[in-house]
N, C-alpha and C. Protein backbone atom coordinates (compact mmCIF):
# COMPACT_ATOMS: atom_id res chain seq x y z
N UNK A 1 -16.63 9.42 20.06
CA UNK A 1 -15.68 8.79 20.95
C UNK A 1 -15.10 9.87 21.85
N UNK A 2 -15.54 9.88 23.26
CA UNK A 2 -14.65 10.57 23.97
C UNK A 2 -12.87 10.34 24.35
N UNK A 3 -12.88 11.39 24.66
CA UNK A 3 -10.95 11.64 25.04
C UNK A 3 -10.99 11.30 26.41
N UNK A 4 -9.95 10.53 26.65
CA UNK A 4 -9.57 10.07 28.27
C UNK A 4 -8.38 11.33 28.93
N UNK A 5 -9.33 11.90 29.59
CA UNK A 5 -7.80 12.97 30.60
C UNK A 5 -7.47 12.16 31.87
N UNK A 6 -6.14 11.91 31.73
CA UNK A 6 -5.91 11.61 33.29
C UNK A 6 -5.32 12.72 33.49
N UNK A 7 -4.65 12.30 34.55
CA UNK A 7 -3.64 13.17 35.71
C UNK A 7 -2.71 12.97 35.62
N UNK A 8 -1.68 13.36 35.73
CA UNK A 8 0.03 13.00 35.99
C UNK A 8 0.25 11.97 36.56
N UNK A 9 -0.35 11.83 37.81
CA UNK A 9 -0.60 10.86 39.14
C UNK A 9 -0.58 9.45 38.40
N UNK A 10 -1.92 9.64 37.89
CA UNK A 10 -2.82 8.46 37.12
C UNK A 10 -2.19 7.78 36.39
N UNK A 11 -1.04 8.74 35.14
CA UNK A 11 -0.52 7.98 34.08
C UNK A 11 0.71 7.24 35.01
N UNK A 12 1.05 8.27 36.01
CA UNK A 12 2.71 7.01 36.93
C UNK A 12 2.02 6.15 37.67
N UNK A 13 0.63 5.50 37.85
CA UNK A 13 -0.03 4.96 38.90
C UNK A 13 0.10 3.73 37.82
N UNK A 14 -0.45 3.89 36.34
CA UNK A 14 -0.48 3.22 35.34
C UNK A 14 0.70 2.89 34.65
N UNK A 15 1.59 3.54 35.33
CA UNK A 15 2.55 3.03 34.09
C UNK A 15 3.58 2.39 35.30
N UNK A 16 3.25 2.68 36.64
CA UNK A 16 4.03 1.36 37.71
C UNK A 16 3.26 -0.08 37.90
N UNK A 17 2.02 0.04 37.32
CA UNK A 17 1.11 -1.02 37.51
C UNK A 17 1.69 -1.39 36.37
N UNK A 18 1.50 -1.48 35.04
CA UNK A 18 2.41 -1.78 34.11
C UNK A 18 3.70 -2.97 33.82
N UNK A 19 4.48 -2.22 34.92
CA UNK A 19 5.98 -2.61 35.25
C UNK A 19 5.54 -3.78 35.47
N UNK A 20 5.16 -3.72 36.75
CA UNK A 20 4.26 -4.82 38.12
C UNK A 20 4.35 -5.84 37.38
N UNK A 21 3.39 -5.56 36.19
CA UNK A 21 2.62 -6.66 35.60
C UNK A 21 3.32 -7.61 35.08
N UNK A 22 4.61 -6.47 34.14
CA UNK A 22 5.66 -7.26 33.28
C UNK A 22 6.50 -8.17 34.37
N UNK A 23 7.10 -7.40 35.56
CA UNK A 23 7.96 -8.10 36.23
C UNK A 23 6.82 -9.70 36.66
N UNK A 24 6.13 -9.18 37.08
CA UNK A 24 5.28 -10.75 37.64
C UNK A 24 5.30 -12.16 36.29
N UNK A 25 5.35 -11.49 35.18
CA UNK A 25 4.98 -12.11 33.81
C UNK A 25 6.36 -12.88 33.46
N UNK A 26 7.49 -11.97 33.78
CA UNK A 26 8.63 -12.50 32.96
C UNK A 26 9.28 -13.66 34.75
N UNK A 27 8.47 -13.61 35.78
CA UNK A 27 8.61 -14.31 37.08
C UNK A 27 8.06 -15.38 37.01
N UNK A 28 7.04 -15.49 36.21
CA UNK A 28 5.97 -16.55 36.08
C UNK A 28 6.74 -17.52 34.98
N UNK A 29 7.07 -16.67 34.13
CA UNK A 29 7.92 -17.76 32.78
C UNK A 29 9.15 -18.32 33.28
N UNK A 30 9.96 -17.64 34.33
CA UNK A 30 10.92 -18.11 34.94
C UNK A 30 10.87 -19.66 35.55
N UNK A 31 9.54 -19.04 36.25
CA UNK A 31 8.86 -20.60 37.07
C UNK A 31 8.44 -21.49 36.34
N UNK A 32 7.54 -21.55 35.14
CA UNK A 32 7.30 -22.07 34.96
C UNK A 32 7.38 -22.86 33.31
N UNK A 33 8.65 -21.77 32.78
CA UNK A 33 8.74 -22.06 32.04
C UNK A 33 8.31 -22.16 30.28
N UNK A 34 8.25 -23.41 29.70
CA UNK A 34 7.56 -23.62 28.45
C UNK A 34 5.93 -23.61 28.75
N UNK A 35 5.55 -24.03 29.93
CA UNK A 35 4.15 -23.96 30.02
C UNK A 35 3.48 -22.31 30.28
N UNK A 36 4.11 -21.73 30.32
CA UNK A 36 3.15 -20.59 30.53
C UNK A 36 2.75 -19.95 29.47
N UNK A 37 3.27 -20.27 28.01
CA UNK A 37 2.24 -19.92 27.05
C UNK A 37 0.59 -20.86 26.78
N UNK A 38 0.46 -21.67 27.62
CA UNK A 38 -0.51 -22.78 27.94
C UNK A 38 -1.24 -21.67 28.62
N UNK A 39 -0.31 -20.76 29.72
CA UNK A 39 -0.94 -20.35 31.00
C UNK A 39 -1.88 -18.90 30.40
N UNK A 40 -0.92 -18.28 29.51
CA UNK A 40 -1.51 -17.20 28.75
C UNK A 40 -2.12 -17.50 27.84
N UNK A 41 -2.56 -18.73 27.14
CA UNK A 41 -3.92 -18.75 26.16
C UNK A 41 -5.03 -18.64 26.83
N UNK A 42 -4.70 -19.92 27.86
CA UNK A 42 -6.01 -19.80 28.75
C UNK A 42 -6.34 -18.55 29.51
N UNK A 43 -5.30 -17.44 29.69
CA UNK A 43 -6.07 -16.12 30.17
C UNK A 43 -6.44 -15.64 29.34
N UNK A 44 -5.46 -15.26 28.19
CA UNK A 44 -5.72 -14.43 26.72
C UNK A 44 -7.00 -14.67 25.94
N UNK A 45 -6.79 -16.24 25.82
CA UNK A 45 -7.77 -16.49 24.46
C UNK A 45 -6.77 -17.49 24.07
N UNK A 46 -6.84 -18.26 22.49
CA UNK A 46 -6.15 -18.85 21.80
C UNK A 46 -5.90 -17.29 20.49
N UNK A 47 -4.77 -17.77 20.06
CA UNK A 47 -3.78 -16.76 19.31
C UNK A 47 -4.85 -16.52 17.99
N UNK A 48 -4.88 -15.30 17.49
CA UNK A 48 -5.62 -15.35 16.22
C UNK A 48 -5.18 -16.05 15.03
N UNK A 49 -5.89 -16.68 14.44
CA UNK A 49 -4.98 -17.47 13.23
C UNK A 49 -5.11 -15.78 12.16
N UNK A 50 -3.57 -15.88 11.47
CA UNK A 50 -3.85 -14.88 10.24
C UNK A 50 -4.28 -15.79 9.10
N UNK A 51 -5.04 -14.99 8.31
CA UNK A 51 -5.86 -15.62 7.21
C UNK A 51 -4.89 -15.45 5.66
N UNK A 52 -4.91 -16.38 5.23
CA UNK A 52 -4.10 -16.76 4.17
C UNK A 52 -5.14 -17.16 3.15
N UNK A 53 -4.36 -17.02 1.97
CA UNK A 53 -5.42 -18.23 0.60
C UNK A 53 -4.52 -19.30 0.42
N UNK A 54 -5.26 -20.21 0.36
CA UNK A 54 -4.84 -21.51 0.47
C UNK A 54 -4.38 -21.82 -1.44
N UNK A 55 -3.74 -22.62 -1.74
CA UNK A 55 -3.30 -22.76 -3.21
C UNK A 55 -4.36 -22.68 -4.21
N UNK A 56 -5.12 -23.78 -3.43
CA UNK A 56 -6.16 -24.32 -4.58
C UNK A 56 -6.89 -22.70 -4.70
N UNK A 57 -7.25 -21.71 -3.71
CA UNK A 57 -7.78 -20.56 -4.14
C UNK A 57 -7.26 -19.48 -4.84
N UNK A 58 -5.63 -19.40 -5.25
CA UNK A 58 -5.28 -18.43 -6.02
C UNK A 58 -4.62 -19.45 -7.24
N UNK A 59 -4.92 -20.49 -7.38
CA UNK A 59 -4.80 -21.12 -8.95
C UNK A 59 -6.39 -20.90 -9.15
N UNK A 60 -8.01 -20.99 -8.99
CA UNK A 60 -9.11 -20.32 -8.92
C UNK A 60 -8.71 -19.11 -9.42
N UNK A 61 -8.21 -18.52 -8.95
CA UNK A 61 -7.86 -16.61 -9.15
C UNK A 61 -7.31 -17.14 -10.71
N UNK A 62 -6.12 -17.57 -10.10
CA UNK A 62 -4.77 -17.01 -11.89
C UNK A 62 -6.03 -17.97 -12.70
N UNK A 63 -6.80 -19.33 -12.89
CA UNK A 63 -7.62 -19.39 -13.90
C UNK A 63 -8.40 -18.45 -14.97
N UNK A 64 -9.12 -17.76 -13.21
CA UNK A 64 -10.47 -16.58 -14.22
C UNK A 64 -9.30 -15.73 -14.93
N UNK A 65 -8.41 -15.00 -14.92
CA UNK A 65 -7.69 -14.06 -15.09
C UNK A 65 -7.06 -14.60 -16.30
N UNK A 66 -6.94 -15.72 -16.60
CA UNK A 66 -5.97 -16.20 -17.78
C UNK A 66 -7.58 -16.51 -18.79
N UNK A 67 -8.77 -16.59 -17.96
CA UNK A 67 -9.91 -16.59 -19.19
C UNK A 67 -10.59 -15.42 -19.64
N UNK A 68 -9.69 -14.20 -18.49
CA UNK A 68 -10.61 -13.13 -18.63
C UNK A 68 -9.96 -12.82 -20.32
N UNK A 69 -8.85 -12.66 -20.20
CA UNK A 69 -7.55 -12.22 -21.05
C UNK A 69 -7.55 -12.78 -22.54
N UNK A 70 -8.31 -14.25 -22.21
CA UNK A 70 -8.20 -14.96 -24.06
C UNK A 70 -9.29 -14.72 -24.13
N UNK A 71 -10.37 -13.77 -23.59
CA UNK A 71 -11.56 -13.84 -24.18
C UNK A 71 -11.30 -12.24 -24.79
N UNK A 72 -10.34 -11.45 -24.79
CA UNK A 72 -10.17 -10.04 -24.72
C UNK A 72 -9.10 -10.67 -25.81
N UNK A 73 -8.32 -11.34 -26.19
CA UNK A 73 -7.44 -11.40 -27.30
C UNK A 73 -8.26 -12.38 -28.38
N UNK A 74 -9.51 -13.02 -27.73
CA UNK A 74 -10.25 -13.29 -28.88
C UNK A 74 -10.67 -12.74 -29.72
N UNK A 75 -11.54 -11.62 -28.83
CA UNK A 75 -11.96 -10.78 -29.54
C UNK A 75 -11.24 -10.13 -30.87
N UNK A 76 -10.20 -9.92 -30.58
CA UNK A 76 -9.18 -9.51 -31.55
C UNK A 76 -8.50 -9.72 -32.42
N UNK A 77 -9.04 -11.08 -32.32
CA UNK A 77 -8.48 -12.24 -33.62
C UNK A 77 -7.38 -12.79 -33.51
N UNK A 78 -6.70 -12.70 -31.68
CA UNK A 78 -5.77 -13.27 -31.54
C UNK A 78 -4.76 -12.28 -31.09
N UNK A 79 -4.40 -11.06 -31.33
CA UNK A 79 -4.17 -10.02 -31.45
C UNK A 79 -3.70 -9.16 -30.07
N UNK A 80 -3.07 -8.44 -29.80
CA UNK A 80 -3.26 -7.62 -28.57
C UNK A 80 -4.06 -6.33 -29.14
N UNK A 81 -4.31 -6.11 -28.07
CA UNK A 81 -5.48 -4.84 -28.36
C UNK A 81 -4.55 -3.97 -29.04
N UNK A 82 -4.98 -2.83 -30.02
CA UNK A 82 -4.14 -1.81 -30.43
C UNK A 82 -4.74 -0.43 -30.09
N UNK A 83 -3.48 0.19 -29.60
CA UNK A 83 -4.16 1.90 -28.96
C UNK A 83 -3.90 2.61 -30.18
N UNK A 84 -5.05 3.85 -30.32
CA UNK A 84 -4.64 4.71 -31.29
C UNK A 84 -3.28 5.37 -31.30
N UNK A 85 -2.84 5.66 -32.50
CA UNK A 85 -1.24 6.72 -32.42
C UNK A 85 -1.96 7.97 -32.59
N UNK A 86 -1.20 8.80 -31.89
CA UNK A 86 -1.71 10.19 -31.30
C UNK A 86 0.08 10.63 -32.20
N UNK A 87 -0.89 12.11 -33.57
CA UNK A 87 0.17 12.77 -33.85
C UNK A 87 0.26 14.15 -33.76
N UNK A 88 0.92 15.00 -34.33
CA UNK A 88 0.63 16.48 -34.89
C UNK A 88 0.18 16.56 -36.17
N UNK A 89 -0.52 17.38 -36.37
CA UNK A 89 -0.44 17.72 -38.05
C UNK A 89 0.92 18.34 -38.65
N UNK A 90 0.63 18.38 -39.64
CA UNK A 90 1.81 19.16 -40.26
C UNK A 90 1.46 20.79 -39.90
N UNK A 91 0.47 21.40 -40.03
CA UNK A 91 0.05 22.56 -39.98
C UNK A 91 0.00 23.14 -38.52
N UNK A 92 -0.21 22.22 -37.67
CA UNK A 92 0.09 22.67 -36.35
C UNK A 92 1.12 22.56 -35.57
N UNK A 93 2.09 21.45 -36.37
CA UNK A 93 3.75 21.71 -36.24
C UNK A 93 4.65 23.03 -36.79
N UNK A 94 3.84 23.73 -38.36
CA UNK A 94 4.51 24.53 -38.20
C UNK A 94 3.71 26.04 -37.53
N UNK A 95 2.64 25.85 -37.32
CA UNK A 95 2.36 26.99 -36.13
C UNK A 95 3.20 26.81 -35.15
N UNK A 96 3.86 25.85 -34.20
CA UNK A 96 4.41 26.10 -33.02
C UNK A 96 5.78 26.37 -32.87
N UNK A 97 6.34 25.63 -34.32
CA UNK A 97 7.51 26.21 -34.84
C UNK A 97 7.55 28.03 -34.87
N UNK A 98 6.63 28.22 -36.07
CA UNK A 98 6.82 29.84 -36.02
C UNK A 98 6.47 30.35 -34.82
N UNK A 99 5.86 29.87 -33.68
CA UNK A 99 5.10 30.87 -32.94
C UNK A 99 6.43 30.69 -31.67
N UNK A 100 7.51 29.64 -31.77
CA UNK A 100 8.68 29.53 -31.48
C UNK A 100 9.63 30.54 -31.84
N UNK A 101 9.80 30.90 -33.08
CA UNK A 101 10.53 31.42 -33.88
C UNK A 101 10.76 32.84 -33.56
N UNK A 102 9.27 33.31 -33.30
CA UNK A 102 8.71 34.60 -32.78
C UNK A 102 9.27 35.20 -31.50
N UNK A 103 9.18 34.11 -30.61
CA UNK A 103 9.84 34.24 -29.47
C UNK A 103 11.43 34.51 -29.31
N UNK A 104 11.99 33.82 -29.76
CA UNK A 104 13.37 34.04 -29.83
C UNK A 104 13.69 35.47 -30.53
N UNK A 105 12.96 35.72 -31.76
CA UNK A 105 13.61 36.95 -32.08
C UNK A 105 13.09 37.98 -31.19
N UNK A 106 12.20 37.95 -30.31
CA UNK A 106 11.83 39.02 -29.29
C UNK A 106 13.17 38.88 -28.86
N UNK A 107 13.46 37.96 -28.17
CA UNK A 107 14.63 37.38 -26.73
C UNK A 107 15.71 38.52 -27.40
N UNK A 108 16.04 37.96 -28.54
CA UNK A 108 17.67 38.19 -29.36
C UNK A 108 17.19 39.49 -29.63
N UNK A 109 16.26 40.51 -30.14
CA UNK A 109 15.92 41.66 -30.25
C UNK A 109 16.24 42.36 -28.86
N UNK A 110 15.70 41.91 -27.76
CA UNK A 110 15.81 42.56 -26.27
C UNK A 110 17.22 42.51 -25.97
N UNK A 111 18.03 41.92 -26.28
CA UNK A 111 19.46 41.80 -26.16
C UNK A 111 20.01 42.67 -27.05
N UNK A 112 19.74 43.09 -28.42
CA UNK A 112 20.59 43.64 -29.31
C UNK A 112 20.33 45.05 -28.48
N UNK A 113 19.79 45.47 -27.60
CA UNK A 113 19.35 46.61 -27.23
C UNK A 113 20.33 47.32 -26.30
């Protein structure tokens, strides 16, 4: 994709044409009122519709989703899934203890100094 350079000139040539346009636009609605959004489809186009889901397609949705779910608590005998418990050992609680312990008496050693 190329880059557009104008000129200084160019962008106030464009940006009084601009004005022009608006003043003629908000002159035209003056005149004519409620009809000139009639007047601007027919130049424009007709307005884009935004796209929505209609009911019947997200009760479709929440269905699969409520069958995905009892087929996943079936499995389970009814059950919610259970995550493993994650612990310490005893033996590697008290390694981090002592290797804690260690530290501090450096700290409190460097101070008695």
């Amino acid at each position: 994709m190329s880059t557009l350079h104008l000129s200084v000139s160019d962008l106030r040539k464009a940006a009084n044409l601009k004005e022009r346009i608006e003043a003629l636009e908000k002159e035209l609605t003056n005149l004519l009122g409620a009809a000139v959004s009639a007047v601007t489809t027919l130049v424009n186009g007709p307005a884009k519709k935004k796209r929505g889901m209609s009911a019947a397609g997200r009760a479709r949705i929440i269905a699969a989703q409520k069958a995905r779910w009892a087929k996943v608590h079936a499995a389970n005998g009814g059950a919610k899934p259970k995550r493993k418990k994650r612990g310490m050992s005893a033996a590697g609680r008290a390694r981090i203890i002592a290797a804690q312990k260690a530290r501090w008496a450096k700290v409190h050693a460097a101070k008695g100094k």
